[in-house]
Every structure is written in structure tokens, then in C-alpha cells.
PDB file of N, CA and C in Angstrom:
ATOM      1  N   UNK A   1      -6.047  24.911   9.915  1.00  0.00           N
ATOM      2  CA  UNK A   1      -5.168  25.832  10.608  1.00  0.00           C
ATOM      3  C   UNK A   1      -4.665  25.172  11.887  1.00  0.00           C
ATOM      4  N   UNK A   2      -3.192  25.164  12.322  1.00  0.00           N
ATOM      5  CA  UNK A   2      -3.057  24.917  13.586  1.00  0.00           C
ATOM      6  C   UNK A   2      -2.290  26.050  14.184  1.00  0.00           C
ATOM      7  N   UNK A   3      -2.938  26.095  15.311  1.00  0.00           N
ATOM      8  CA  UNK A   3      -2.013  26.970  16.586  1.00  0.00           C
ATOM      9  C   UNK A   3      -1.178  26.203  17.204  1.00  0.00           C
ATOM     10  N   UNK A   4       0.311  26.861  17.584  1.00  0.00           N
ATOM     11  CA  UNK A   4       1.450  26.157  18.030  1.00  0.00           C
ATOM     12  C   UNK A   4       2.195  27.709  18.873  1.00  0.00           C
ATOM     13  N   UNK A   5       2.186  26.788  19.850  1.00  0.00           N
ATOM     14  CA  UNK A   5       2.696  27.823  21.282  1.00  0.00           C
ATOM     15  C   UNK A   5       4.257  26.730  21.586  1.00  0.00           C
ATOM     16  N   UNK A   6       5.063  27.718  22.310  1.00  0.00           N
ATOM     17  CA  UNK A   6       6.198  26.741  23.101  1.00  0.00           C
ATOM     18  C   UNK A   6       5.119  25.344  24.039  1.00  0.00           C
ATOM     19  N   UNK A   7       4.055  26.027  24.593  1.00  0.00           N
ATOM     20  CA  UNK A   7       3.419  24.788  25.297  1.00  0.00           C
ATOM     21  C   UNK A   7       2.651  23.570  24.983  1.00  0.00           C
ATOM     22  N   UNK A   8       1.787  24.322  23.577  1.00  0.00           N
ATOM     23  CA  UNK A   8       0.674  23.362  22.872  1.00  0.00           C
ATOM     24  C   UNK A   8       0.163  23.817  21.614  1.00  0.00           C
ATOM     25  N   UNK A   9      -0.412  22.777  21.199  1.00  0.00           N
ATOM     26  CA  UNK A   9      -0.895  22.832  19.581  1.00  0.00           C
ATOM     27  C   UNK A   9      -2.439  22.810  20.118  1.00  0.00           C
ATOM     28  N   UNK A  10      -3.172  23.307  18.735  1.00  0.00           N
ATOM     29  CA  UNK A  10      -4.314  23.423  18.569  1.00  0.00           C
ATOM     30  C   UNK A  10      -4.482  22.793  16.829  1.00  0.00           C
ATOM     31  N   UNK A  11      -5.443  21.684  16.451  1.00  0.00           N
ATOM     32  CA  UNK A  11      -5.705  21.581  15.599  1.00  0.00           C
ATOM     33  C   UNK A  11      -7.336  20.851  15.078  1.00  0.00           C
ATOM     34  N   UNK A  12      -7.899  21.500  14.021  1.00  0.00           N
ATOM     35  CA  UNK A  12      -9.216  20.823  13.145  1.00  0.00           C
ATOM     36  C   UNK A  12      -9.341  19.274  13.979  1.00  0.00           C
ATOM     37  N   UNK A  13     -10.518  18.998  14.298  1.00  0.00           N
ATOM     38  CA  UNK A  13     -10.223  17.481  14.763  1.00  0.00           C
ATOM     39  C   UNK A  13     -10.549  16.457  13.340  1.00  0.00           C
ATOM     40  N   UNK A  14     -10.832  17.038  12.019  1.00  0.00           N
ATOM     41  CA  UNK A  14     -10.852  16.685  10.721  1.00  0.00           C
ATOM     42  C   UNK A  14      -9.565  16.383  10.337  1.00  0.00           C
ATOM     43  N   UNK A  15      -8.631  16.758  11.079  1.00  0.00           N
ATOM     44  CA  UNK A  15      -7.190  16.544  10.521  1.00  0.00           C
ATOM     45  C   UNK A  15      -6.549  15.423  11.151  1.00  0.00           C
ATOM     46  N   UNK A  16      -5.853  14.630  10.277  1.00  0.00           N
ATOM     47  CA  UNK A  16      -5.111  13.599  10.945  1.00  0.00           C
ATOM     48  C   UNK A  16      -5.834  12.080  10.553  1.00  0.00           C
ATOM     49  N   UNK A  17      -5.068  11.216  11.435  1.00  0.00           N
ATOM     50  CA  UNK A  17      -5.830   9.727  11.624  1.00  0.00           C
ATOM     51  C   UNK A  17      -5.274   9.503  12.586  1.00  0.00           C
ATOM     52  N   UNK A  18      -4.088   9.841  13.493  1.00  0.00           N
ATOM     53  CA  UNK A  18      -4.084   9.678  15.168  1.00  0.00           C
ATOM     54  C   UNK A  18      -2.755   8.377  14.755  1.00  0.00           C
ATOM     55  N   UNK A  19      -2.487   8.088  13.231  1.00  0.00           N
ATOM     56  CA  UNK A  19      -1.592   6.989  12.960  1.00  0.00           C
ATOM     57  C   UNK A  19      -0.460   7.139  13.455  1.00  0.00           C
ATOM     58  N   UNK A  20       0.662   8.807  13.151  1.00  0.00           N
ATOM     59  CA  UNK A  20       1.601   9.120  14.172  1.00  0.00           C
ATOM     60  C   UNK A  20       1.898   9.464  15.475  1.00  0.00           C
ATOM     61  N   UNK A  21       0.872   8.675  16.222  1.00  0.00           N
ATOM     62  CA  UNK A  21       1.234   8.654  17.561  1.00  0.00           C
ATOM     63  C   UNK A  21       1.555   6.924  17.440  1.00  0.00           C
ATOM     64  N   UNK A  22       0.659   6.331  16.972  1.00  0.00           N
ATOM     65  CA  UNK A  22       1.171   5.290  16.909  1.00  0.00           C
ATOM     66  C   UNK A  22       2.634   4.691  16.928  1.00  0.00           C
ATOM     67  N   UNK A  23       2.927   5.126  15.361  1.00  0.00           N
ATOM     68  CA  UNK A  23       4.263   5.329  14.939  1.00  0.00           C
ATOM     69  C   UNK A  23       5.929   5.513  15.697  1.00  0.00           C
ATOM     70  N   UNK A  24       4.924   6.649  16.405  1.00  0.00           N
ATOM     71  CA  UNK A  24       5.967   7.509  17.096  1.00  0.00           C
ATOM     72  C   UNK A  24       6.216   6.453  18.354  1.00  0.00           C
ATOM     73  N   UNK A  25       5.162   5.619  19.605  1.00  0.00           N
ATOM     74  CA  UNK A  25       5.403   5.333  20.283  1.00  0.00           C
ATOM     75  C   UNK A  25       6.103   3.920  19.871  1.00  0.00           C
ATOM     76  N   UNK A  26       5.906   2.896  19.024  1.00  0.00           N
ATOM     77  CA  UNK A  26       6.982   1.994  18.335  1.00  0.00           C
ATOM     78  C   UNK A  26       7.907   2.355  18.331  1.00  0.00           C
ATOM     79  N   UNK A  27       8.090   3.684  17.926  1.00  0.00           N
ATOM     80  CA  UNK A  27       9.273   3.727  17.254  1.00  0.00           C
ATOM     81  C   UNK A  27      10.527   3.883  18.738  1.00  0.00           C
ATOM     82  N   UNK A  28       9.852   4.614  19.466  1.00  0.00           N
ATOM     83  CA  UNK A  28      10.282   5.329  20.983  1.00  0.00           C
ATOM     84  C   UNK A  28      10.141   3.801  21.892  1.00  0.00           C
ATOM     85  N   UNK A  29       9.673   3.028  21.852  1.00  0.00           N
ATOM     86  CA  UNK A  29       9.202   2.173  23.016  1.00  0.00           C
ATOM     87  C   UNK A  29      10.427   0.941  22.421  1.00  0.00           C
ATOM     88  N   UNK A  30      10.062   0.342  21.145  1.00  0.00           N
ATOM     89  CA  UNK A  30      10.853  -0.603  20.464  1.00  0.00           C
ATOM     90  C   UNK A  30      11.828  -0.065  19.990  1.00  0.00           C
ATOM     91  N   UNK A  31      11.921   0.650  19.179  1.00  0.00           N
ATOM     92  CA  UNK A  31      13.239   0.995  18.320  1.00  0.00           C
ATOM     93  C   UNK A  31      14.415   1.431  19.309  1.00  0.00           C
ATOM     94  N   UNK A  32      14.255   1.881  20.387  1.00  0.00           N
ATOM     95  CA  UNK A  32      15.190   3.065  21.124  1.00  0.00           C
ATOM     96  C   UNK A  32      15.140   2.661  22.498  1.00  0.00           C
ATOM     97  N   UNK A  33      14.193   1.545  23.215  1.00  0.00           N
ATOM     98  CA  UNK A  33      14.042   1.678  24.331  1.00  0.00           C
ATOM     99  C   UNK A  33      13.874   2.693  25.169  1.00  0.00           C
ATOM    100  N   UNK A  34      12.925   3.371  25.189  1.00  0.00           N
ATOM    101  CA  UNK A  34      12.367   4.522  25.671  1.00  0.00           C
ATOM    102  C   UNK A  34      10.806   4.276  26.291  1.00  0.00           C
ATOM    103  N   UNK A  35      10.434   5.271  26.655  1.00  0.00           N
ATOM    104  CA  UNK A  35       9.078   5.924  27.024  1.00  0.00           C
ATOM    105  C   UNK A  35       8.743   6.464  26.957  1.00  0.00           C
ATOM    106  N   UNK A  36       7.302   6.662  26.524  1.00  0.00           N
ATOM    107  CA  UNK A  36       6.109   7.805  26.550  1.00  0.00           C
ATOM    108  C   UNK A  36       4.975   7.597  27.806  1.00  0.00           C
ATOM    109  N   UNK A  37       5.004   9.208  28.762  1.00  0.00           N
ATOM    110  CA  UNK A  37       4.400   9.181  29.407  1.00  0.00           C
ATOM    111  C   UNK A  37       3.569   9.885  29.170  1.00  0.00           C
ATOM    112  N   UNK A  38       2.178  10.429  29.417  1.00  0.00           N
ATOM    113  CA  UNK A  38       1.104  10.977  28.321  1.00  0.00           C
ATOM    114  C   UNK A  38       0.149  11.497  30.207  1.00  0.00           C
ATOM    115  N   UNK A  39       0.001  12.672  29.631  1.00  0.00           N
ATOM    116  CA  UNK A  39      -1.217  13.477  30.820  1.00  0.00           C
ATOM    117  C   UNK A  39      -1.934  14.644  30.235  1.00  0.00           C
ATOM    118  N   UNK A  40      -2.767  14.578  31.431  1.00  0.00           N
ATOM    119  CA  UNK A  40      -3.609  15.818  30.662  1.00  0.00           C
ATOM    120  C   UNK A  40      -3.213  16.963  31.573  1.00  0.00           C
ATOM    121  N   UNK A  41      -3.209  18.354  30.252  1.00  0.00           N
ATOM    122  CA  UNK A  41      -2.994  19.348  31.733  1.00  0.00           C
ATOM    123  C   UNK A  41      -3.526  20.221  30.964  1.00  0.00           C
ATOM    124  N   UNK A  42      -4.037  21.091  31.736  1.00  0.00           N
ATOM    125  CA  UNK A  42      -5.134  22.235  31.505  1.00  0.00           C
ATOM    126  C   UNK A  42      -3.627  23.518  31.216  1.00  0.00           C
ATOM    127  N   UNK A  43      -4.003  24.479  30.247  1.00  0.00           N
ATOM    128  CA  UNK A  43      -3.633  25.434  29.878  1.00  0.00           C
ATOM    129  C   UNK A  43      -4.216  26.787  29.648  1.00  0.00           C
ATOM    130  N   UNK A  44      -3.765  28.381  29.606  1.00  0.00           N
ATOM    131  CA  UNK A  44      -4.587  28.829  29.569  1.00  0.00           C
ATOM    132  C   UNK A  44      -3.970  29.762  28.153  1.00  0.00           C
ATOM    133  N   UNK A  45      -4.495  30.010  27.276  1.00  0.00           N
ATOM    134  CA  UNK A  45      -3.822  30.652  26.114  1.00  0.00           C
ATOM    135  C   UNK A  45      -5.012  31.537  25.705  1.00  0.00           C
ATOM    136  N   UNK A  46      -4.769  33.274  25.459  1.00  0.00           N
ATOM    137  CA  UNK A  46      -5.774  34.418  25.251  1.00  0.00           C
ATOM    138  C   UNK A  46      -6.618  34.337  26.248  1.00  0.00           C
ATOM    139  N   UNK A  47      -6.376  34.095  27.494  1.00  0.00           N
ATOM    140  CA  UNK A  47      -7.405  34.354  28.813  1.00  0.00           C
ATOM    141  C   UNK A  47      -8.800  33.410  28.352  1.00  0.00           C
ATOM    142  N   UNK A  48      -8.286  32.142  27.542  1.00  0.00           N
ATOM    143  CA  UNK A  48      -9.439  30.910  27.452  1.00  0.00           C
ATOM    144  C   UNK A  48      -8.669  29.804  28.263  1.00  0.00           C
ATOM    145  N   UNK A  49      -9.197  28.992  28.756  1.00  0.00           N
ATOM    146  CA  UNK A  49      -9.013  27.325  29.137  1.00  0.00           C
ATOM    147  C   UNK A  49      -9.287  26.391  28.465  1.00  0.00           C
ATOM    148  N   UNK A  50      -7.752  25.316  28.233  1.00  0.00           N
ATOM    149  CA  UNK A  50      -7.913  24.174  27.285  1.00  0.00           C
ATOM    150  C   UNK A  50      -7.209  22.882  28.072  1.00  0.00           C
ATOM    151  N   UNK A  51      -7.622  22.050  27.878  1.00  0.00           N
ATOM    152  CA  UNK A  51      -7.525  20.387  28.785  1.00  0.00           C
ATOM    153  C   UNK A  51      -6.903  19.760  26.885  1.00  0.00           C
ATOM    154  N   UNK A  52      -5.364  19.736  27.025  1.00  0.00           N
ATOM    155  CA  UNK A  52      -4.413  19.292  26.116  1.00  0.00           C
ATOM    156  C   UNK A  52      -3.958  18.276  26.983  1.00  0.00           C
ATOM    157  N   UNK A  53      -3.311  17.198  26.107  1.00  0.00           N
ATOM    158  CA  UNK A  53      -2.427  15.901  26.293  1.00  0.00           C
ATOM    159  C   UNK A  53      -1.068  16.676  26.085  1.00  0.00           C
ATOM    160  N   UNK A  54      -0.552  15.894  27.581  1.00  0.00           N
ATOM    161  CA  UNK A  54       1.122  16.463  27.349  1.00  0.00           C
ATOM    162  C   UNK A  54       1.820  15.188  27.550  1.00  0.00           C
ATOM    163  N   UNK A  55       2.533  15.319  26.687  1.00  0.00           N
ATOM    164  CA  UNK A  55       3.453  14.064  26.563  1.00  0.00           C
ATOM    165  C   UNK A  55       5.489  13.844  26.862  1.00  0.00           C
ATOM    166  N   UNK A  56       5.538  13.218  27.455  1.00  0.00           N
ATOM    167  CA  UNK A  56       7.214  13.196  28.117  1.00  0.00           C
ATOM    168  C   UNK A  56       7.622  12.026  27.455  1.00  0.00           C
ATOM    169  N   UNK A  57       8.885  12.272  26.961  1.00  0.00           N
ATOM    170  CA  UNK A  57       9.353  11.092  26.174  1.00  0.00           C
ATOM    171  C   UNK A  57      11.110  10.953  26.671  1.00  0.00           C
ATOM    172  N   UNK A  58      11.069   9.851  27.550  1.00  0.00           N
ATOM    173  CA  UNK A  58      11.851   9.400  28.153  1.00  0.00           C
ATOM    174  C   UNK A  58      13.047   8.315  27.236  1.00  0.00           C
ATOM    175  N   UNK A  59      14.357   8.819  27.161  1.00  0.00           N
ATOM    176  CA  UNK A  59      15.374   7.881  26.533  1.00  0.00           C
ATOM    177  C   UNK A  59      16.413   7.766  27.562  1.00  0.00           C
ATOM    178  N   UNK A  60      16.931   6.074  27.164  1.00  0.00           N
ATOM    179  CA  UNK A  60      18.440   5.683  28.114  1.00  0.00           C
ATOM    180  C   UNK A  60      19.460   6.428  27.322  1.00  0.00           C
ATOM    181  N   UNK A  61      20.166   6.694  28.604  1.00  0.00           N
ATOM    182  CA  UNK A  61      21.745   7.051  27.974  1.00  0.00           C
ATOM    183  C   UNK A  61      22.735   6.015  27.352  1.00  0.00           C
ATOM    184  N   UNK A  62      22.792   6.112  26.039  1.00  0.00           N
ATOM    185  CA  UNK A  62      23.976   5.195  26.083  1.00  0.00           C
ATOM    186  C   UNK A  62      25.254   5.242  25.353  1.00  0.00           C
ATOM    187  N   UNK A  63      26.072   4.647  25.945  1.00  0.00           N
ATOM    188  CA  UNK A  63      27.803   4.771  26.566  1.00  0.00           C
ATOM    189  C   UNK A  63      28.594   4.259  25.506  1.00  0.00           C
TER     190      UNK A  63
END
């Protein structure tokens, strides 16, 4: 099951292999000349507290 808010996901830590982040930052860093900037920020969703990775993904303009 995953939970998905406008702010953050929640998912099984059984799920995945962590390969599309990989992916994703190649693809963003090399392919496109871009950036990924990556932090942690605490959230609060149903009056609980969660410490999620938030990620900013920075692209050039081009003309």
C-alpha cells in the first residue's frame, strides 16, 4: 500500500530496490543538465510525525 499526499509518500520498505532514484538522477544530472537537491524535512500527516526526504529538481532554461 502507498500513501500519497500533495506533500509525501508513504511506502512498505519491502518495496522497491532504490534503482529509480538512481535512474532518475542520470537521467536529470547527465541527460538534461540539471540537479537534484535532496533534504530531510519532518511532516505532520493525521496528528503523527514523519522525517521524509524531499527532493528539488533543478533544470536550465533553454532558448
Amino acid at each position: 500500500m502507498i500513501i500519497q499526499t500533495p506533500e509525501f509518500f508513504i511506502k512498505p520498505k519491502c518495496q522497491g530496490t532504490g534503482l529509480g532514484l538512481n535512474m532518475s538522477y542520470r537521467l536529470i544530472t547527465e541527460g538534461m543538465n540539471g540537479k537534484i537537491i535532496a533534504n530531510n524535512k519532518k511532516y505532520i500527516f493525521e496528528n503523527k510525525e514523519y522525517i521524509s526526504a524531499e527532493f528539488k529538481i533543478l533544470l536550465p532554461i533553454v532558448k
